[in-house]
PDB file of N, CA and C in Angstrom:
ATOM      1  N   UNK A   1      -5.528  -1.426   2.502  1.00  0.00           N
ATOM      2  CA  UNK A   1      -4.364  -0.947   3.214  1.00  0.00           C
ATOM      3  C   UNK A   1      -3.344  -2.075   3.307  1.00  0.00           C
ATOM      4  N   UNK A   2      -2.203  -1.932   2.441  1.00  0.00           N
ATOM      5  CA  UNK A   2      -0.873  -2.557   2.734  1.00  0.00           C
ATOM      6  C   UNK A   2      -0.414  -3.001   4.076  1.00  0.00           C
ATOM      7  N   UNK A   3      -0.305  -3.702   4.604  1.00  0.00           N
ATOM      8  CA  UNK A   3       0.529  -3.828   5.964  1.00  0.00           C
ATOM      9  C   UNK A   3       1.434  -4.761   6.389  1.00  0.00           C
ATOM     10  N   UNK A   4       2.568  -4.243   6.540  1.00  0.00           N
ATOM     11  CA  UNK A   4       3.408  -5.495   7.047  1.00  0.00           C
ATOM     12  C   UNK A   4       4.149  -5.930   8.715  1.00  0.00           C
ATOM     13  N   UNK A   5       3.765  -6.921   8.920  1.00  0.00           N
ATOM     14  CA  UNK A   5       4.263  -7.560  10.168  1.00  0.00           C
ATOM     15  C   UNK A   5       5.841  -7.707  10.367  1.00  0.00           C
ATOM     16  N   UNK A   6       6.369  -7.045  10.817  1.00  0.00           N
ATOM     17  CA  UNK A   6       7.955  -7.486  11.048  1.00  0.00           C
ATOM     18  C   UNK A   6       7.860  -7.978  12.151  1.00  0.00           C
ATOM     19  N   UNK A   7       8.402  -8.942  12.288  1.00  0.00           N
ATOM     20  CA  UNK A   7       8.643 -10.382  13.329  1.00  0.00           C
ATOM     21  C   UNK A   7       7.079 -10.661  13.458  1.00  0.00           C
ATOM     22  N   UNK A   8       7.216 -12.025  13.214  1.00  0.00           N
ATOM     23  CA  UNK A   8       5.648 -12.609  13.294  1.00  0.00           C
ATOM     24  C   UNK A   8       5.971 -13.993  14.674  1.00  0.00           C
ATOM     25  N   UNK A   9       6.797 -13.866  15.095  1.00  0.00           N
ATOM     26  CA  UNK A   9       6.714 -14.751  16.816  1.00  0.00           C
ATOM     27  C   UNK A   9       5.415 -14.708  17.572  1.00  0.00           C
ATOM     28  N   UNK A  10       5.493 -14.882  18.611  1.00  0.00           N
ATOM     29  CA  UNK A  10       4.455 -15.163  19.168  1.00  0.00           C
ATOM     30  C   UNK A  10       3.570 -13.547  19.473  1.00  0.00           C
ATOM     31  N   UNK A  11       3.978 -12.331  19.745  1.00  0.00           N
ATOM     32  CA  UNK A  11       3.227 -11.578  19.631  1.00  0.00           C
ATOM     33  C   UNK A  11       2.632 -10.828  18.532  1.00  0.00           C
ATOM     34  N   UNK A  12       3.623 -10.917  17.488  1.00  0.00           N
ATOM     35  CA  UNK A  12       3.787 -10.717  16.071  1.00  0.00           C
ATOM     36  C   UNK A  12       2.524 -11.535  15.145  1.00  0.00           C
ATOM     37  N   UNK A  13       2.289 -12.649  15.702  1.00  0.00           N
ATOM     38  CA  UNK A  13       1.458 -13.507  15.106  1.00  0.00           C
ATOM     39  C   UNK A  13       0.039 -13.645  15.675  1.00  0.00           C
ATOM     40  N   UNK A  14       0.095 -13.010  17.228  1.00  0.00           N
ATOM     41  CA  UNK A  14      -1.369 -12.644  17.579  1.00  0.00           C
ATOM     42  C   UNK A  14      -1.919 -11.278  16.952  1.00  0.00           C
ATOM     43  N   UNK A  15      -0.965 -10.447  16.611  1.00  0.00           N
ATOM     44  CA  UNK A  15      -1.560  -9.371  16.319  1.00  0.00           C
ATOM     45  C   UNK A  15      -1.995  -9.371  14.362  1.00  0.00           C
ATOM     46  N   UNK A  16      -1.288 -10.140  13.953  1.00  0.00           N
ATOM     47  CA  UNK A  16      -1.294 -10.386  12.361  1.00  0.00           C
ATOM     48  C   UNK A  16      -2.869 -11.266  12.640  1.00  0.00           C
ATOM     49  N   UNK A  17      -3.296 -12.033  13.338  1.00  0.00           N
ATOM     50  CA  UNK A  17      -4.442 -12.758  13.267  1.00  0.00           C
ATOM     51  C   UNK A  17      -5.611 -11.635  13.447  1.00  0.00           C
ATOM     52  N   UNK A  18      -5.284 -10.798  14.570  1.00  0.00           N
ATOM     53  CA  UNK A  18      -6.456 -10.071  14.699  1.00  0.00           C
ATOM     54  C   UNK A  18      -6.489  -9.003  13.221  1.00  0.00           C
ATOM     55  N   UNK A  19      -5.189  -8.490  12.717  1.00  0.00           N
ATOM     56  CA  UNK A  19      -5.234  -7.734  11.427  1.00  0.00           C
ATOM     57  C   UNK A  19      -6.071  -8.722  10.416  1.00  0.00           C
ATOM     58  N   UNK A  20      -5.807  -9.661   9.844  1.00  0.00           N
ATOM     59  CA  UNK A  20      -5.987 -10.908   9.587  1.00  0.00           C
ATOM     60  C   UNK A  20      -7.697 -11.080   9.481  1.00  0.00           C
ATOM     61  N   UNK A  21      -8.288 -11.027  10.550  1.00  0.00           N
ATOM     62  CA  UNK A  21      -9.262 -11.481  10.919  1.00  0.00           C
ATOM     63  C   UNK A  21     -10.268 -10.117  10.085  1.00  0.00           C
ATOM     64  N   UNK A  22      -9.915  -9.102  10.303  1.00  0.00           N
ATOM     65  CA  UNK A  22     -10.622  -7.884  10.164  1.00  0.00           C
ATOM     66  C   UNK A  22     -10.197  -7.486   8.614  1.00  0.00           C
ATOM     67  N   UNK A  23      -9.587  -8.416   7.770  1.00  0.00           N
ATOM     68  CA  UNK A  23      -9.377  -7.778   6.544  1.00  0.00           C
ATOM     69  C   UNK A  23      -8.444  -7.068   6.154  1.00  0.00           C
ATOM     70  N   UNK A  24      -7.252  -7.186   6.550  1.00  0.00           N
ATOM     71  CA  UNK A  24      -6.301  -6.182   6.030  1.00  0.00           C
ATOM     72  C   UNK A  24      -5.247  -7.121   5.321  1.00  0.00           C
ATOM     73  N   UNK A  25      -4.682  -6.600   4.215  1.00  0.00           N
ATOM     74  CA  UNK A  25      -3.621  -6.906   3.091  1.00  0.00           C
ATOM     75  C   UNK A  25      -2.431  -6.417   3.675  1.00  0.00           C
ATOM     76  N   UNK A  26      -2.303  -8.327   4.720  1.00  0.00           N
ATOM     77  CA  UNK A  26      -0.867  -8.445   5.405  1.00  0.00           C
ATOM     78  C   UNK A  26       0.003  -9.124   5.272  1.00  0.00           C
ATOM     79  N   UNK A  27       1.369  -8.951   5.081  1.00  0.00           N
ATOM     80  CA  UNK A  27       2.746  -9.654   4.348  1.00  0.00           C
ATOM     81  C   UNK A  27       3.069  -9.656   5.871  1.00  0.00           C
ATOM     82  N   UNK A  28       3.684 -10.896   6.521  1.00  0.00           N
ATOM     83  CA  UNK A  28       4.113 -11.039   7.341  1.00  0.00           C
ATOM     84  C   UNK A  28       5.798 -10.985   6.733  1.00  0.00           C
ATOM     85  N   UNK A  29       6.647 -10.756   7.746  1.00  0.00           N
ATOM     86  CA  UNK A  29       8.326 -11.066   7.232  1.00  0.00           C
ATOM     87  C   UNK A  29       8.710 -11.307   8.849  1.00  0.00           C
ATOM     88  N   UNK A  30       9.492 -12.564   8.673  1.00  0.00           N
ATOM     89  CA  UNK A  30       9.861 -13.291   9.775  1.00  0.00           C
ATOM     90  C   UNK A  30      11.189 -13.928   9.206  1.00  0.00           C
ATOM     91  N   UNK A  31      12.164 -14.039  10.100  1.00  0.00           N
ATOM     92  CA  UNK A  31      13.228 -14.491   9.298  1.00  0.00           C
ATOM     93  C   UNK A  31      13.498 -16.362   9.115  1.00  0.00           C
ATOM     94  N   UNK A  32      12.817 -16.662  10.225  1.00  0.00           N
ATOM     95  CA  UNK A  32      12.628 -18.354  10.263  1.00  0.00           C
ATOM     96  C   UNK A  32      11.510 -19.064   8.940  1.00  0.00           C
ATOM     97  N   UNK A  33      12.239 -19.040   7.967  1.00  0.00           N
ATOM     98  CA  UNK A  33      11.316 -19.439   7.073  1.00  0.00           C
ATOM     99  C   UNK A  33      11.050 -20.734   7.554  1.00  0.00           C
ATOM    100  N   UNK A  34      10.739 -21.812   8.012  1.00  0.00           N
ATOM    101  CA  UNK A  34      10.053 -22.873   8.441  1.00  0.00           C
ATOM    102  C   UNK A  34       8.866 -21.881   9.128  1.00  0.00           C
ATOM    103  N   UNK A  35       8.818 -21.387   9.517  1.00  0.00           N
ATOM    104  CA  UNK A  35       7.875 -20.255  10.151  1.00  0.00           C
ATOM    105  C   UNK A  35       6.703 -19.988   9.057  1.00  0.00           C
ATOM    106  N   UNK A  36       7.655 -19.101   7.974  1.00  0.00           N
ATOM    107  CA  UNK A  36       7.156 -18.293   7.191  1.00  0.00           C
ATOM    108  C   UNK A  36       6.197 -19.512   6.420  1.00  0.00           C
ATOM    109  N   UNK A  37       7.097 -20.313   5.952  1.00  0.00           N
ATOM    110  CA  UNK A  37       6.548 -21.548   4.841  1.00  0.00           C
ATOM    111  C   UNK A  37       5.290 -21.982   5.531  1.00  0.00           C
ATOM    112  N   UNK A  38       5.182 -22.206   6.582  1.00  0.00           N
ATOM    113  CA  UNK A  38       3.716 -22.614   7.315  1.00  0.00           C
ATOM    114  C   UNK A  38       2.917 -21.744   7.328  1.00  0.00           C
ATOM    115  N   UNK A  39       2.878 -20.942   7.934  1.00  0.00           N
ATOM    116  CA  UNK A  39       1.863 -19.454   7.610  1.00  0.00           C
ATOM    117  C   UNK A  39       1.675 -19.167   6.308  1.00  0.00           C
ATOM    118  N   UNK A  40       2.336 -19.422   5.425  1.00  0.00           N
ATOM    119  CA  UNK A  40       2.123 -19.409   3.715  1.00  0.00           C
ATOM    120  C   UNK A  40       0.804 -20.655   3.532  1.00  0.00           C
ATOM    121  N   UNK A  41       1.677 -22.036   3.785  1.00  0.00           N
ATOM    122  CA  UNK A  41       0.598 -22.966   3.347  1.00  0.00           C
ATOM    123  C   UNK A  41      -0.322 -23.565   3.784  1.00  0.00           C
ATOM    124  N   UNK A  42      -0.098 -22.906   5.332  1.00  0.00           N
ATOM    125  CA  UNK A  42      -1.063 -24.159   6.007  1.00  0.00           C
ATOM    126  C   UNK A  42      -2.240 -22.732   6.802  1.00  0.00           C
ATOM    127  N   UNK A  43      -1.578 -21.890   6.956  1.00  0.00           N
ATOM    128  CA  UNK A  43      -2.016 -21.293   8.025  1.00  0.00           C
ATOM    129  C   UNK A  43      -1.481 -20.730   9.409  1.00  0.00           C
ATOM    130  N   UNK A  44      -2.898 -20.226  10.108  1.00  0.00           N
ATOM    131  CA  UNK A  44      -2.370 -19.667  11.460  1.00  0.00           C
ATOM    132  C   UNK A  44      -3.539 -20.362  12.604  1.00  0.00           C
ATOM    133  N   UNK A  45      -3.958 -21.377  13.606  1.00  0.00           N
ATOM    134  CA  UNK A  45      -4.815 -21.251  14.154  1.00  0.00           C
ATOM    135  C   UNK A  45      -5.172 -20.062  15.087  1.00  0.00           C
ATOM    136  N   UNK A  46      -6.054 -19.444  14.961  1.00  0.00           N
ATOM    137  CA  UNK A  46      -6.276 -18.033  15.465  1.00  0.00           C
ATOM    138  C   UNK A  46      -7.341 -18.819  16.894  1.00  0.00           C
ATOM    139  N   UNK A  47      -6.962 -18.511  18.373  1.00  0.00           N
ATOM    140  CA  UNK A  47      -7.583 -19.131  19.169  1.00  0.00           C
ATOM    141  C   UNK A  47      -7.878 -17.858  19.779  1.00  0.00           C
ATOM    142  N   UNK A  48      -9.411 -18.001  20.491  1.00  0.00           N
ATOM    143  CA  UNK A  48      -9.672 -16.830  21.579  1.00  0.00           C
ATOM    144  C   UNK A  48     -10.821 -17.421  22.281  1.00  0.00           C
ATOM    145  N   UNK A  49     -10.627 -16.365  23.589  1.00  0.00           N
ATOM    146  CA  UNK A  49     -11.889 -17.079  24.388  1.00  0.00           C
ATOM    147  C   UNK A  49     -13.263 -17.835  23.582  1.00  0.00           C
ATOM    148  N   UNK A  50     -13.575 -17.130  22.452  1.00  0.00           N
ATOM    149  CA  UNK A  50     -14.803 -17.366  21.780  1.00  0.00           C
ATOM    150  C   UNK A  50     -14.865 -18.897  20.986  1.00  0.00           C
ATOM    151  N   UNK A  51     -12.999 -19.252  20.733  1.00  0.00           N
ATOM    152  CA  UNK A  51     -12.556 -20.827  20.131  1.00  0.00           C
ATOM    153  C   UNK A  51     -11.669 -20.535  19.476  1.00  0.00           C
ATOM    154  N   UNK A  52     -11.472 -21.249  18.223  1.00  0.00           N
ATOM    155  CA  UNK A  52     -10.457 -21.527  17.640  1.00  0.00           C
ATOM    156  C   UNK A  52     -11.075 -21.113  15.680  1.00  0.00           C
ATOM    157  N   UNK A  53     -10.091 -20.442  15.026  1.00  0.00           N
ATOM    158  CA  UNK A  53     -10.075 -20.564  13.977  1.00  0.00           C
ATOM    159  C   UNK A  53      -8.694 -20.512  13.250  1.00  0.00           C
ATOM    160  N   UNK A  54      -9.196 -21.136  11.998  1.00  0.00           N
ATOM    161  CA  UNK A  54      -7.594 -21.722  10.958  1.00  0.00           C
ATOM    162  C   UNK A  54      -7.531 -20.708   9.960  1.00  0.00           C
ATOM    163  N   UNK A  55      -7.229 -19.317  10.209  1.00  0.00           N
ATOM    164  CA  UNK A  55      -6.816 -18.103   8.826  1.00  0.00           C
ATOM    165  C   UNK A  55      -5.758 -18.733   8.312  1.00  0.00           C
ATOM    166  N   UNK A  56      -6.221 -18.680   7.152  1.00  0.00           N
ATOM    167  CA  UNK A  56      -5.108 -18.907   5.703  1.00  0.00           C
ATOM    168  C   UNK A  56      -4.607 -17.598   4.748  1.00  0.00           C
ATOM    169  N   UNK A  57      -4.193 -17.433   3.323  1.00  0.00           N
ATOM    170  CA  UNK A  57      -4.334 -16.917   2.806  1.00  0.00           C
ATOM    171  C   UNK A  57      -2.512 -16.165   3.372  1.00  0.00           C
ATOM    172  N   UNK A  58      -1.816 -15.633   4.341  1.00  0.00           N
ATOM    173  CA  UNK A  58      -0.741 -14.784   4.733  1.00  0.00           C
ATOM    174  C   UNK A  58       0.596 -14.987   3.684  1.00  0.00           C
ATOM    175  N   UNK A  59       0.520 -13.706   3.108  1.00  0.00           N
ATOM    176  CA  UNK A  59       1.566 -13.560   2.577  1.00  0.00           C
ATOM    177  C   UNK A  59       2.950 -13.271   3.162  1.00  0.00           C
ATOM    178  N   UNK A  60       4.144 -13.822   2.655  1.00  0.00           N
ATOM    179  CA  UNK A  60       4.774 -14.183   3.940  1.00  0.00           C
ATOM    180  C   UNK A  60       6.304 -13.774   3.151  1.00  0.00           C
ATOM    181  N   UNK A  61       7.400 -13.480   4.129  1.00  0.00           N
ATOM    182  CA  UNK A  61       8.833 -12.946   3.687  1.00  0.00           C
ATOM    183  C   UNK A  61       9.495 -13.295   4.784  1.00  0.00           C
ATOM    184  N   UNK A  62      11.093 -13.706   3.868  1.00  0.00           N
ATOM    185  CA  UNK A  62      12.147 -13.987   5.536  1.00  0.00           C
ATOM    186  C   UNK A  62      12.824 -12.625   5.537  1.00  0.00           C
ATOM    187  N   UNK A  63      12.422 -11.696   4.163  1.00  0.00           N
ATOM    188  CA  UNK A  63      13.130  -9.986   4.694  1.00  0.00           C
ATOM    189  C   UNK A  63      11.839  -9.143   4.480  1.00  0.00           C
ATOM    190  N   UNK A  64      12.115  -7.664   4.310  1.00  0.00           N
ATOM    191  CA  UNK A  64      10.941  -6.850   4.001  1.00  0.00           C
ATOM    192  C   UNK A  64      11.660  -6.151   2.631  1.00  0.00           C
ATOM    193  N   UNK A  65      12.672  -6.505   2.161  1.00  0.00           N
ATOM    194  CA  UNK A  65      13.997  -5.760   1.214  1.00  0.00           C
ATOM    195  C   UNK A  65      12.739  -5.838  -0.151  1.00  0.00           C
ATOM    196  N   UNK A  66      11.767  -6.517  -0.419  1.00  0.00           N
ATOM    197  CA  UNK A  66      11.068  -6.862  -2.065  1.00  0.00           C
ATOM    198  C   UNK A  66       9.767  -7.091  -1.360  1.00  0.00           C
ATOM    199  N   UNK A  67       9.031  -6.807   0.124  1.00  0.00           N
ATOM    200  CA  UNK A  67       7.875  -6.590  -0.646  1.00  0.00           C
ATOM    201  C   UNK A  67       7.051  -5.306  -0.780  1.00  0.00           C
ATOM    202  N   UNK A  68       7.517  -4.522  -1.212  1.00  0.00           N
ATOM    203  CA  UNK A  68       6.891  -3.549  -1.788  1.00  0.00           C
ATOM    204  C   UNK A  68       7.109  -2.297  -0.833  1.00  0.00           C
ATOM    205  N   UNK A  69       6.216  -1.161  -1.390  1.00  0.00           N
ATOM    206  CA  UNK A  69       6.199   0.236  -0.139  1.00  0.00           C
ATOM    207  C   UNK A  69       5.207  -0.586   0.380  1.00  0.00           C
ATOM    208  N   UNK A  70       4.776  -0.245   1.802  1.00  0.00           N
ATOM    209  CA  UNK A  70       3.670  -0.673   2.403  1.00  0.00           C
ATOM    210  C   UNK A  70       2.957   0.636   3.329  1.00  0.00           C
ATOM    211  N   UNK A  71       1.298   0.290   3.131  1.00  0.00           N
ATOM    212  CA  UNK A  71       1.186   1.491   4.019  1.00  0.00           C
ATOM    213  C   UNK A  71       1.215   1.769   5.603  1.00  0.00           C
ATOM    214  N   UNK A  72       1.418   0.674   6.295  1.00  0.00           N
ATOM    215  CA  UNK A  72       1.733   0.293   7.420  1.00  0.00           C
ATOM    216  C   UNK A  72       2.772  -0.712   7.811  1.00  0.00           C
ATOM    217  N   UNK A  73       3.872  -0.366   8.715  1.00  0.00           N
ATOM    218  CA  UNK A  73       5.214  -0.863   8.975  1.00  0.00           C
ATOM    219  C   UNK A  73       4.526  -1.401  10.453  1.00  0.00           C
ATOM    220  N   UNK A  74       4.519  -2.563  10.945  1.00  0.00           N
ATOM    221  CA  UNK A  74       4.481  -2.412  12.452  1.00  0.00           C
ATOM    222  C   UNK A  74       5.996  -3.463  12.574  1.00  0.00           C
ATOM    223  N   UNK A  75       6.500  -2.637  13.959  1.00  0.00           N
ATOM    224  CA  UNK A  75       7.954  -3.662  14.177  1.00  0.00           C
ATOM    225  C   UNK A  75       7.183  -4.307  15.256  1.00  0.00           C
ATOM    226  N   UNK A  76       7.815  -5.452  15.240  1.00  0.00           N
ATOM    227  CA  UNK A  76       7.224  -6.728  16.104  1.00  0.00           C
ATOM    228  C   UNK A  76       8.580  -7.630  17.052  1.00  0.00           C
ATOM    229  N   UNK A  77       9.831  -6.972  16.086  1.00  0.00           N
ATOM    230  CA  UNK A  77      11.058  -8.093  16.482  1.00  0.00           C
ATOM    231  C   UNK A  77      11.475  -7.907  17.970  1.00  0.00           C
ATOM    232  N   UNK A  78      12.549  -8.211  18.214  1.00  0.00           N
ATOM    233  CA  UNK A  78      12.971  -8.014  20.033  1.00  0.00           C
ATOM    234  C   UNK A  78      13.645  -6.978  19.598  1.00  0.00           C
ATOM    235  N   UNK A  79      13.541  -5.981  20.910  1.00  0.00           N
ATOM    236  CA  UNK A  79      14.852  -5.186  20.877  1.00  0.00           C
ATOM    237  C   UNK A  79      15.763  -5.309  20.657  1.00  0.00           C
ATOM    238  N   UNK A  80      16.706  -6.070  20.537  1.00  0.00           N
ATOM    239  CA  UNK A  80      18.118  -6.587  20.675  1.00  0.00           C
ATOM    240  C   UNK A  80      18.365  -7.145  19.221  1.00  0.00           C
ATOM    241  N   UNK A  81      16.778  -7.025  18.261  1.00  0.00           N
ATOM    242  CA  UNK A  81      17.419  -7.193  17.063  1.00  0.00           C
ATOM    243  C   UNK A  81      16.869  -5.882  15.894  1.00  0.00           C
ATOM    244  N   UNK A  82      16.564  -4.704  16.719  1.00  0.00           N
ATOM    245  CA  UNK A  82      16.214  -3.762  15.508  1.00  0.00           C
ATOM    246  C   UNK A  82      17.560  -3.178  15.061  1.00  0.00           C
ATOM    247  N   UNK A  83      18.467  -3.149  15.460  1.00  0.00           N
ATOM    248  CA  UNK A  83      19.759  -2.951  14.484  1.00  0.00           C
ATOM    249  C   UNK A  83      19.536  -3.666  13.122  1.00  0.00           C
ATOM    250  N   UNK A  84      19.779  -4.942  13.586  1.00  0.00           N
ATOM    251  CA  UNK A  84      19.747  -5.566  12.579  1.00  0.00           C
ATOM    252  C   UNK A  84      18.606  -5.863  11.169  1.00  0.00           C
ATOM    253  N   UNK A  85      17.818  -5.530  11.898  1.00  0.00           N
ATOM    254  CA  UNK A  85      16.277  -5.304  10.473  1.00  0.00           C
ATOM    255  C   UNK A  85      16.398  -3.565   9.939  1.00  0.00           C
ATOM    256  N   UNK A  86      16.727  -2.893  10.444  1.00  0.00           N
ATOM    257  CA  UNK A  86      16.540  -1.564   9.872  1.00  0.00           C
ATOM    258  C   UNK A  86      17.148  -1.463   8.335  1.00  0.00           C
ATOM    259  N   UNK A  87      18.249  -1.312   8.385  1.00  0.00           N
ATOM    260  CA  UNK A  87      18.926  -1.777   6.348  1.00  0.00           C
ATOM    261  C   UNK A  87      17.137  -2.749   5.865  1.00  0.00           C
ATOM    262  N   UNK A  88      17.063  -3.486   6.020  1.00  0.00           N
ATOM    263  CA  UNK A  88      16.390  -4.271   5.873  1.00  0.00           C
ATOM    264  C   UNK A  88      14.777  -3.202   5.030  1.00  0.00           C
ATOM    265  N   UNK A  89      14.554  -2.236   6.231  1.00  0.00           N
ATOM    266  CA  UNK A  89      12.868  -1.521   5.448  1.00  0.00           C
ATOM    267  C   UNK A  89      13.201  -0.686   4.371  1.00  0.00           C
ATOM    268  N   UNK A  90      14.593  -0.263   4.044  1.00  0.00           N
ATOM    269  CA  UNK A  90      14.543   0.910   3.288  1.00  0.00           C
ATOM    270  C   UNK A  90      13.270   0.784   1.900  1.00  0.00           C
ATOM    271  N   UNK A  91      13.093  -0.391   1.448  1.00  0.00           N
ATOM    272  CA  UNK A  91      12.321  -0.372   0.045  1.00  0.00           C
ATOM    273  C   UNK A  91      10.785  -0.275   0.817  1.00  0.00           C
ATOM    274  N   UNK A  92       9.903  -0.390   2.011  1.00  0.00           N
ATOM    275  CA  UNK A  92       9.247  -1.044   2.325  1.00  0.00           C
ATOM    276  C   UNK A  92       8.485   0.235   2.690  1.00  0.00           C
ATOM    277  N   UNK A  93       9.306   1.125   3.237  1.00  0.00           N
ATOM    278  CA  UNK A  93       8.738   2.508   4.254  1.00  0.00           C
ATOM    279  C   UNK A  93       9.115   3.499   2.614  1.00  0.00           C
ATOM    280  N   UNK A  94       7.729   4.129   2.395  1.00  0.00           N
ATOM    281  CA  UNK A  94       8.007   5.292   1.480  1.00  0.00           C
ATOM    282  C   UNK A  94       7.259   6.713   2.550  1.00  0.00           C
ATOM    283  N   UNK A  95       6.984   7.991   1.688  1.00  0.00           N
ATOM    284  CA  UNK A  95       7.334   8.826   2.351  1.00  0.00           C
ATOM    285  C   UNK A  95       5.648   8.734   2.962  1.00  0.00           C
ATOM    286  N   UNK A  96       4.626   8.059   2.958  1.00  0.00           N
ATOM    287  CA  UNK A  96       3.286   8.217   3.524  1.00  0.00           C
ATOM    288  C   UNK A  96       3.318   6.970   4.440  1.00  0.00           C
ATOM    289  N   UNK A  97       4.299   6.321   4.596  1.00  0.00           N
ATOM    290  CA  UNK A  97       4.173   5.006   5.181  1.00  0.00           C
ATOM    291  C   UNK A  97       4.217   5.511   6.816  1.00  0.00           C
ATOM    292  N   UNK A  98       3.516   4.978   7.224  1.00  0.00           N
ATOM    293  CA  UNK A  98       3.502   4.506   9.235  1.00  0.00           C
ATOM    294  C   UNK A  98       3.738   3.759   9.642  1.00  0.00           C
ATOM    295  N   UNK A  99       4.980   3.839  10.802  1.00  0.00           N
ATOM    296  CA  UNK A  99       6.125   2.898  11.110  1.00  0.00           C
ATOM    297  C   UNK A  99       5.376   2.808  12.555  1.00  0.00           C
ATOM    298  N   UNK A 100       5.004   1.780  13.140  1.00  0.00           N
ATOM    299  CA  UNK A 100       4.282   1.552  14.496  1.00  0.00           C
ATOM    300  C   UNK A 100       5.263   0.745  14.877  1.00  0.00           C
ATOM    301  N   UNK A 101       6.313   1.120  16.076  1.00  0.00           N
ATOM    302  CA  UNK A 101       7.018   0.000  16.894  1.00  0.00           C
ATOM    303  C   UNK A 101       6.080  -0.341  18.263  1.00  0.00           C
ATOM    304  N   UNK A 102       5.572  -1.531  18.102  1.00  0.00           N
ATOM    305  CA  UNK A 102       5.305  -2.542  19.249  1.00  0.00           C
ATOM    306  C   UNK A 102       6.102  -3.640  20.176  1.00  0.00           C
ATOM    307  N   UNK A 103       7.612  -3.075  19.681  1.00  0.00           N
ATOM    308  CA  UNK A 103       8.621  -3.918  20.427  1.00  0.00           C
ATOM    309  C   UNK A 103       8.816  -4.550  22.072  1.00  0.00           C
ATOM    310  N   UNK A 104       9.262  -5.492  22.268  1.00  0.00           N
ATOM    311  CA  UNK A 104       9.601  -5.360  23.816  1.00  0.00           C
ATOM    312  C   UNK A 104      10.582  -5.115  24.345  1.00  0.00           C
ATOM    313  N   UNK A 105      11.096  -4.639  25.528  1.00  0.00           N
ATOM    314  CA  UNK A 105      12.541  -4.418  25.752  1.00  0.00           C
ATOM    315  C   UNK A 105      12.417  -2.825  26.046  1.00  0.00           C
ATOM    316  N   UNK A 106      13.620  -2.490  26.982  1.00  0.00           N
ATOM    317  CA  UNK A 106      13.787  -0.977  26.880  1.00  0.00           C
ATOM    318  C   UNK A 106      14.759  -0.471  26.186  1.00  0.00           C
ATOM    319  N   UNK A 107      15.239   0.851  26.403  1.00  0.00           N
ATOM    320  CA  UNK A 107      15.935   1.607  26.098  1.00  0.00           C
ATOM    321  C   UNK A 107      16.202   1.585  24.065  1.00  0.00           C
ATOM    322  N   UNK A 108      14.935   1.707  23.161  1.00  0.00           N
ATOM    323  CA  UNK A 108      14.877   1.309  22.171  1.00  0.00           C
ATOM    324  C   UNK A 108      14.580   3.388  21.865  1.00  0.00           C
ATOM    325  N   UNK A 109      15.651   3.554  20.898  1.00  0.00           N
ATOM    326  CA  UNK A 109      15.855   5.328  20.620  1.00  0.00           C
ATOM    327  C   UNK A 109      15.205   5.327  18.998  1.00  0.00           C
TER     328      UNK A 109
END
């Protein structure tokens, strides 16, 4: 299963670890490539009550415009910036794709 992370920040990036952790084929897209470039080469330390681990391997984007249809969309960004990413999924969301917003913020239509 395809899946991509839009905004990989701090909640964005706990939830890509637990995807992450369990096996799923995840393209993170974050627009801070100093971000992205680290999660590409170095990693993510994934910490939980149980300790600490270093997942590698995240495929990584500063848009979602080229990587592919995916079969899972989750939005991750702030409210105040899904205007601005929407242009952004048209190549990403095809017609079986599932768009999961996990955003924060209200009044999001």
């Amino acid at each position: 299963m395809k899946i991509a992370m839009i905004g990989s920040g701090a909640a964005g990036s706990v939830f890509a670890c637990y995807l992450k952790k369990g096996g799923a084929e995840l393209t993170l897209v974050d627009r801070y490539k100093a971000h992205m470039d680290k999660c590409a080469s170095v990693g993510m330390t994934f910490v939980t009550p149980e300790g600490e681990e270093l997942l590698t391997g995240f495929k990584t984007a500063e848009t979602a415009e080229n990587i592919g249809v995916q079969d899972v969309v989750i939005l991750m960004v702030k409210a105040t910036q899904t205007d601005s990413i929407m242009p952004t999924l048209n190549n990403c969301i095809g017609e079986d794709t599932v768009v999961v917003s996990l955003q924060n913020g209200l009044g999001n239509d």
